[in-house]
PDB file of N, CA and C in Angstrom:
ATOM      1  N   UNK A   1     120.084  41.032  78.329  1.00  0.00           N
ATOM      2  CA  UNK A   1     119.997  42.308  77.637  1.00  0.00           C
ATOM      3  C   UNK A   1     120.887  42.237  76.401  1.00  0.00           C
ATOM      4  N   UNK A   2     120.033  42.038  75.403  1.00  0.00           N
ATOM      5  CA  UNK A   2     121.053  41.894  74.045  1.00  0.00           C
ATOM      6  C   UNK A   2     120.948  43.331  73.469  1.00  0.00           C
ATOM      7  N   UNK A   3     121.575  43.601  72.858  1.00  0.00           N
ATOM      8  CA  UNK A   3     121.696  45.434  72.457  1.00  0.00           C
ATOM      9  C   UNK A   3     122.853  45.259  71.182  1.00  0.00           C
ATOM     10  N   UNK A   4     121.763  45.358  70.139  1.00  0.00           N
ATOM     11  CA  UNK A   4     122.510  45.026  68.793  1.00  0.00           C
ATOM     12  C   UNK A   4     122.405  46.563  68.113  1.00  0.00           C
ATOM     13  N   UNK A   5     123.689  47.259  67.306  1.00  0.00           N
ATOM     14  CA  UNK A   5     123.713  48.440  67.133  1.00  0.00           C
ATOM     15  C   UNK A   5     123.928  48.150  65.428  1.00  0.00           C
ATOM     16  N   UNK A   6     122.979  48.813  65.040  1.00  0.00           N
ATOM     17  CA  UNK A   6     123.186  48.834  63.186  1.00  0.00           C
ATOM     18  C   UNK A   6     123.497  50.063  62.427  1.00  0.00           C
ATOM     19  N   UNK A   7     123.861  50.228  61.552  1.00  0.00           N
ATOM     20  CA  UNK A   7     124.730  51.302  60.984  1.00  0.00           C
ATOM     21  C   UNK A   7     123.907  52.696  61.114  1.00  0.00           C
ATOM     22  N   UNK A   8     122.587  52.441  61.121  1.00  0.00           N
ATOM     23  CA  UNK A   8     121.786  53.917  61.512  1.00  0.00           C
ATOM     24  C   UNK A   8     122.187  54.559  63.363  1.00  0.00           C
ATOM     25  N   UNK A   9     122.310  53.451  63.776  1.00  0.00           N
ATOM     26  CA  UNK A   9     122.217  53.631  65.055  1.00  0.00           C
ATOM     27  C   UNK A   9     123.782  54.430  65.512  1.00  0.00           C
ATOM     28  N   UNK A  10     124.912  54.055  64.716  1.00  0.00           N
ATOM     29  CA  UNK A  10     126.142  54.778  64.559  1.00  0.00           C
ATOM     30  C   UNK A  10     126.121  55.533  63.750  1.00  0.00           C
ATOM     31  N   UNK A  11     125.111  56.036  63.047  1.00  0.00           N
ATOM     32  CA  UNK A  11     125.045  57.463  62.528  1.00  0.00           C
ATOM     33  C   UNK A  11     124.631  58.584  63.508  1.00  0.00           C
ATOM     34  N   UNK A  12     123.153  57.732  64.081  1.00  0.00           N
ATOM     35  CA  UNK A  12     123.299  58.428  65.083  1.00  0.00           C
ATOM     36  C   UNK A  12     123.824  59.079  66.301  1.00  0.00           C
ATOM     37  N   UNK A  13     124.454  57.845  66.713  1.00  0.00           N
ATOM     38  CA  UNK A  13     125.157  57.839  67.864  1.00  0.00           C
ATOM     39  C   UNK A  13     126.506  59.598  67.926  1.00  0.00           C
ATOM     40  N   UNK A  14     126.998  59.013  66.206  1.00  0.00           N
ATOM     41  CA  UNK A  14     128.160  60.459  65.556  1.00  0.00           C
ATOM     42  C   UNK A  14     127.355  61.563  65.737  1.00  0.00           C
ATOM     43  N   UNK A  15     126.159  61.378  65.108  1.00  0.00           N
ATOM     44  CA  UNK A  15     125.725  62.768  64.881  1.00  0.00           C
ATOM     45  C   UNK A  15     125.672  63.484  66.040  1.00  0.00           C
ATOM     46  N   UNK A  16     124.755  62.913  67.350  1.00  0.00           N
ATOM     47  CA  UNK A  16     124.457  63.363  68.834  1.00  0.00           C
ATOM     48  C   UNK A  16     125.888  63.882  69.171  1.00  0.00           C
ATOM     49  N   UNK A  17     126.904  62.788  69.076  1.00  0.00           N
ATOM     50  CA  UNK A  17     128.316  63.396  69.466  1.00  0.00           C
ATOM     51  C   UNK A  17     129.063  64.523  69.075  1.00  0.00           C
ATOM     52  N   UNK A  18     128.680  64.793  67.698  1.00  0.00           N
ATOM     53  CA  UNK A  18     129.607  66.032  66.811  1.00  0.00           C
ATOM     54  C   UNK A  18     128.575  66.974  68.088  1.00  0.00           C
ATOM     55  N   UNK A  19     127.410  67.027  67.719  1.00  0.00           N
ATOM     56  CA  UNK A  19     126.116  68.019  68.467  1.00  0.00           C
ATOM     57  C   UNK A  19     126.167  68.630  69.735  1.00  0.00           C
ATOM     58  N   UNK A  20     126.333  67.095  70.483  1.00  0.00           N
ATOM     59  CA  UNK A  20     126.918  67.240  72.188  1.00  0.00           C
ATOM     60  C   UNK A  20     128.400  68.175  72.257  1.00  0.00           C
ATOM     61  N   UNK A  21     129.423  67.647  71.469  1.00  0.00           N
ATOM     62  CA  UNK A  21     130.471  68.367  71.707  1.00  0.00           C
ATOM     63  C   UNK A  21     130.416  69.870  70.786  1.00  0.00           C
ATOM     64  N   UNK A  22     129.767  70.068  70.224  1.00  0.00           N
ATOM     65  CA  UNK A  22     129.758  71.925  69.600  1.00  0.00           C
ATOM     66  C   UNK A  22     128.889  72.431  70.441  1.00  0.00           C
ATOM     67  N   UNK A  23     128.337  71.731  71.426  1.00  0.00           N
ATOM     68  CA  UNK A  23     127.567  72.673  72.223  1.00  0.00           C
ATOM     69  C   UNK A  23     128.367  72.675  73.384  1.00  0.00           C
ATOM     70  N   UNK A  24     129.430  71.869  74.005  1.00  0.00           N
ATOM     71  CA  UNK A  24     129.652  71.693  75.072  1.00  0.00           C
ATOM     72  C   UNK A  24     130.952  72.663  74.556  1.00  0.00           C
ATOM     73  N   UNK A  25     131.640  73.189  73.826  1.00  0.00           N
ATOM     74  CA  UNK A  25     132.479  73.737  73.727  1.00  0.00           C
ATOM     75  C   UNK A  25     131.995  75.138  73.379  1.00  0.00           C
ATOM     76  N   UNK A  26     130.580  75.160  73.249  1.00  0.00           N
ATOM     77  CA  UNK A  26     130.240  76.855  73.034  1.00  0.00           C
ATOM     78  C   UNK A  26     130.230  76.849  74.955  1.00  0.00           C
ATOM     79  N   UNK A  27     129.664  76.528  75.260  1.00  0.00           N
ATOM     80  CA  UNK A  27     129.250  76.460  76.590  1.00  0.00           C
ATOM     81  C   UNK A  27     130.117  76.263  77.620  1.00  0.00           C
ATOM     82  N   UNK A  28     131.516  75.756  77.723  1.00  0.00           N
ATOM     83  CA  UNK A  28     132.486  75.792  78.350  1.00  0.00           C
ATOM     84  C   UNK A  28     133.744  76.316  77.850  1.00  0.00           C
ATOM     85  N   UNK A  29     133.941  76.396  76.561  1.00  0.00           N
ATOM     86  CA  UNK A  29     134.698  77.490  76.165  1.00  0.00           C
ATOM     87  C   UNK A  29     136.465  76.735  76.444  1.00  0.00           C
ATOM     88  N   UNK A  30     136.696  75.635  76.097  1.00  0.00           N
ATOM     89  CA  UNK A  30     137.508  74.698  76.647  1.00  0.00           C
ATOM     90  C   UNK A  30     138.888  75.375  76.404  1.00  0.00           C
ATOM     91  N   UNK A  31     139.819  75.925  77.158  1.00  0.00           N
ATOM     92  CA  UNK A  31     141.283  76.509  76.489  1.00  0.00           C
ATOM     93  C   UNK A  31     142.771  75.815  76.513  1.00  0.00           C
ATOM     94  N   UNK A  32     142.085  74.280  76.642  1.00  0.00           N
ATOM     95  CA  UNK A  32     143.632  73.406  76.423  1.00  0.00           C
ATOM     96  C   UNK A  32     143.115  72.716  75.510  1.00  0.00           C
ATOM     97  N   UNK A  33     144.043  71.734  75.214  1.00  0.00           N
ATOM     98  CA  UNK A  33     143.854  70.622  74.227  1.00  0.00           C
ATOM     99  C   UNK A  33     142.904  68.991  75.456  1.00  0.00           C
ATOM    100  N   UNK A  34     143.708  69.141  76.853  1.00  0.00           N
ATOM    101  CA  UNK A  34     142.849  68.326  77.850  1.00  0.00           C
ATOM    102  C   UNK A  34     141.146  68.796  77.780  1.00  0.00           C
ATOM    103  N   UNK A  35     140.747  69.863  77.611  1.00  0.00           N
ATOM    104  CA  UNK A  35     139.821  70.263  77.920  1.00  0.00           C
ATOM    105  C   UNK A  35     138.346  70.036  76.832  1.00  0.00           C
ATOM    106  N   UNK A  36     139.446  70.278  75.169  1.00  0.00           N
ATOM    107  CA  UNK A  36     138.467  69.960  74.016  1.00  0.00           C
ATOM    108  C   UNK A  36     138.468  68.267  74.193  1.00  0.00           C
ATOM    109  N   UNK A  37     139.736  67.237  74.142  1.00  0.00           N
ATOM    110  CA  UNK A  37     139.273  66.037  74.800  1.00  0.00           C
ATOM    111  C   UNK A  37     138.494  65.486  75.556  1.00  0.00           C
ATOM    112  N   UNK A  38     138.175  66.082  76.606  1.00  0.00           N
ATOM    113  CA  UNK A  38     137.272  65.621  77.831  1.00  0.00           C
ATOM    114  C   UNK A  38     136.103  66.311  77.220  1.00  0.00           C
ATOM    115  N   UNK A  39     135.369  67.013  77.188  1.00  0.00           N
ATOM    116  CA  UNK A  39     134.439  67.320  76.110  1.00  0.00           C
ATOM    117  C   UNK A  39     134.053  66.275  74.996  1.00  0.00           C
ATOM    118  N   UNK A  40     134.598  66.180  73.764  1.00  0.00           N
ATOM    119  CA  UNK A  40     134.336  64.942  73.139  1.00  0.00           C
ATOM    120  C   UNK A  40     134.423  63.735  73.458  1.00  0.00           C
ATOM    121  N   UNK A  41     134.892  63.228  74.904  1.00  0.00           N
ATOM    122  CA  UNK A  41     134.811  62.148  75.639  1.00  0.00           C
ATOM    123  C   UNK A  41     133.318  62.194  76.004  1.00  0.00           C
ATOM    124  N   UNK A  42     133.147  63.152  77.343  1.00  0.00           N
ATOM    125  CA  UNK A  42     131.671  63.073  77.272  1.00  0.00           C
ATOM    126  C   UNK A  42     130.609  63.199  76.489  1.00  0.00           C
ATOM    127  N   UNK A  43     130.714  63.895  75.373  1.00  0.00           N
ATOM    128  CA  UNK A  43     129.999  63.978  74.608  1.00  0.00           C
ATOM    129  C   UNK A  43     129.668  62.592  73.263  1.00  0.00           C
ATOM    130  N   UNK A  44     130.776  61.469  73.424  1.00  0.00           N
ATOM    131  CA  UNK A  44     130.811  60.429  72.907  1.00  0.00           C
ATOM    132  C   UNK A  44     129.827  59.489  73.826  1.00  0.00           C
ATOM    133  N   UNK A  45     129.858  59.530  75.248  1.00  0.00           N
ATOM    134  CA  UNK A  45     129.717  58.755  76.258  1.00  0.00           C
ATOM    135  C   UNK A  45     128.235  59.369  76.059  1.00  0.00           C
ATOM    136  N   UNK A  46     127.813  60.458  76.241  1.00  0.00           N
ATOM    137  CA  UNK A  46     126.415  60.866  76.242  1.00  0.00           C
ATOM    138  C   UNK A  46     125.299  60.508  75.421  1.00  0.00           C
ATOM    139  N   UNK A  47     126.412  60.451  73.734  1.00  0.00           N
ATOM    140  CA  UNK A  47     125.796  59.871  72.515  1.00  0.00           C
ATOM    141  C   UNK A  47     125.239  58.390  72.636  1.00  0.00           C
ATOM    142  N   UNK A  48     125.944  58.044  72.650  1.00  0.00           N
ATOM    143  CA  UNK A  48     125.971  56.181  73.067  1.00  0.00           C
ATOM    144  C   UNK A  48     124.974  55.766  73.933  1.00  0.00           C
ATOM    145  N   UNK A  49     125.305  56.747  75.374  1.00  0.00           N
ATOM    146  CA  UNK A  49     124.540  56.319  75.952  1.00  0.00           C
ATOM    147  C   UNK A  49     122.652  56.491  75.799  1.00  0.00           C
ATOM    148  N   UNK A  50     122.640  57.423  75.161  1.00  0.00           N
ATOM    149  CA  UNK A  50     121.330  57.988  74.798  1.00  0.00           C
ATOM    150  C   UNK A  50     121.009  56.828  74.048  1.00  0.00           C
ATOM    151  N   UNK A  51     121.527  56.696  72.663  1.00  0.00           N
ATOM    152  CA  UNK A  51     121.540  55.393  71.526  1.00  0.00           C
ATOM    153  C   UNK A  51     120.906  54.027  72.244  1.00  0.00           C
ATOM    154  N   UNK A  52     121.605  53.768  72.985  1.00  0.00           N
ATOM    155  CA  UNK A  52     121.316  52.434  73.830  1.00  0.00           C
ATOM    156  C   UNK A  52     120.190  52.037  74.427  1.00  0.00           C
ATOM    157  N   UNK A  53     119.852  53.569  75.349  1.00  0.00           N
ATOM    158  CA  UNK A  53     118.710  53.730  76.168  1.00  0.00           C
ATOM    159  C   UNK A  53     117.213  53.669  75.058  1.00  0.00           C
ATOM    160  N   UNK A  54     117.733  54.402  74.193  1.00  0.00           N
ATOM    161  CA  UNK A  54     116.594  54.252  73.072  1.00  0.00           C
ATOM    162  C   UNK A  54     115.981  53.233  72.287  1.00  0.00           C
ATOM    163  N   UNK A  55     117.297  52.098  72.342  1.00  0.00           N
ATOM    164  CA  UNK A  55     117.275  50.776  71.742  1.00  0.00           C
ATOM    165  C   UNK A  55     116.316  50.186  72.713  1.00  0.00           C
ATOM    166  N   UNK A  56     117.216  50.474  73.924  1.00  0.00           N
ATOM    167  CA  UNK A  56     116.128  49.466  74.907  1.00  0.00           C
ATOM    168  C   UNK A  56     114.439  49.569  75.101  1.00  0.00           C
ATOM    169  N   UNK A  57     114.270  51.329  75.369  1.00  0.00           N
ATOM    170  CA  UNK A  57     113.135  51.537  74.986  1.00  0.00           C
ATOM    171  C   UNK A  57     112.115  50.857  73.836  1.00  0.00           C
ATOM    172  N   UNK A  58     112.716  50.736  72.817  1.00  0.00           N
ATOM    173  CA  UNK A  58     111.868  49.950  71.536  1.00  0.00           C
ATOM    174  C   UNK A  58     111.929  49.032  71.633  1.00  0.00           C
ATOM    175  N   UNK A  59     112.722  48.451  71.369  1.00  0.00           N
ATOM    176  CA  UNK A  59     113.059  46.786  71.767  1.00  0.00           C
ATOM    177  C   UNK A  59     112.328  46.397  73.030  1.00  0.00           C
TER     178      UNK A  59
END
């Protein structure tokens, strides 16, 4: 499984992430600084992972 990522693919990957995390913070409403972290954690992890899955799909 080779999985080569090119500069569109880390545009995307940001964009899903900014997206994932403004929604996950309308939606959980996070009131620490742990809380907006873990949020843009998953929401990094979600990005990526979507990215990848999509690669594989085409590829």
């Amino acid at each position: 499984m080779n999985v080569h990522l090119h500069n569109a693919d880390i545009v995307v990957i940001i964009a899903l992430a900014l997206l994932g995390a403004l929604l996950l913070a309308v939606l959980f409403r996070p009131a620490t600084w742990r809380g907006i972290v873990v949020d843009a954690l998953v929401a990094n992890v979600a990005a990526i992972a979507a990215v990848v899955a999509f690669e594989m799909l085409v590829a």
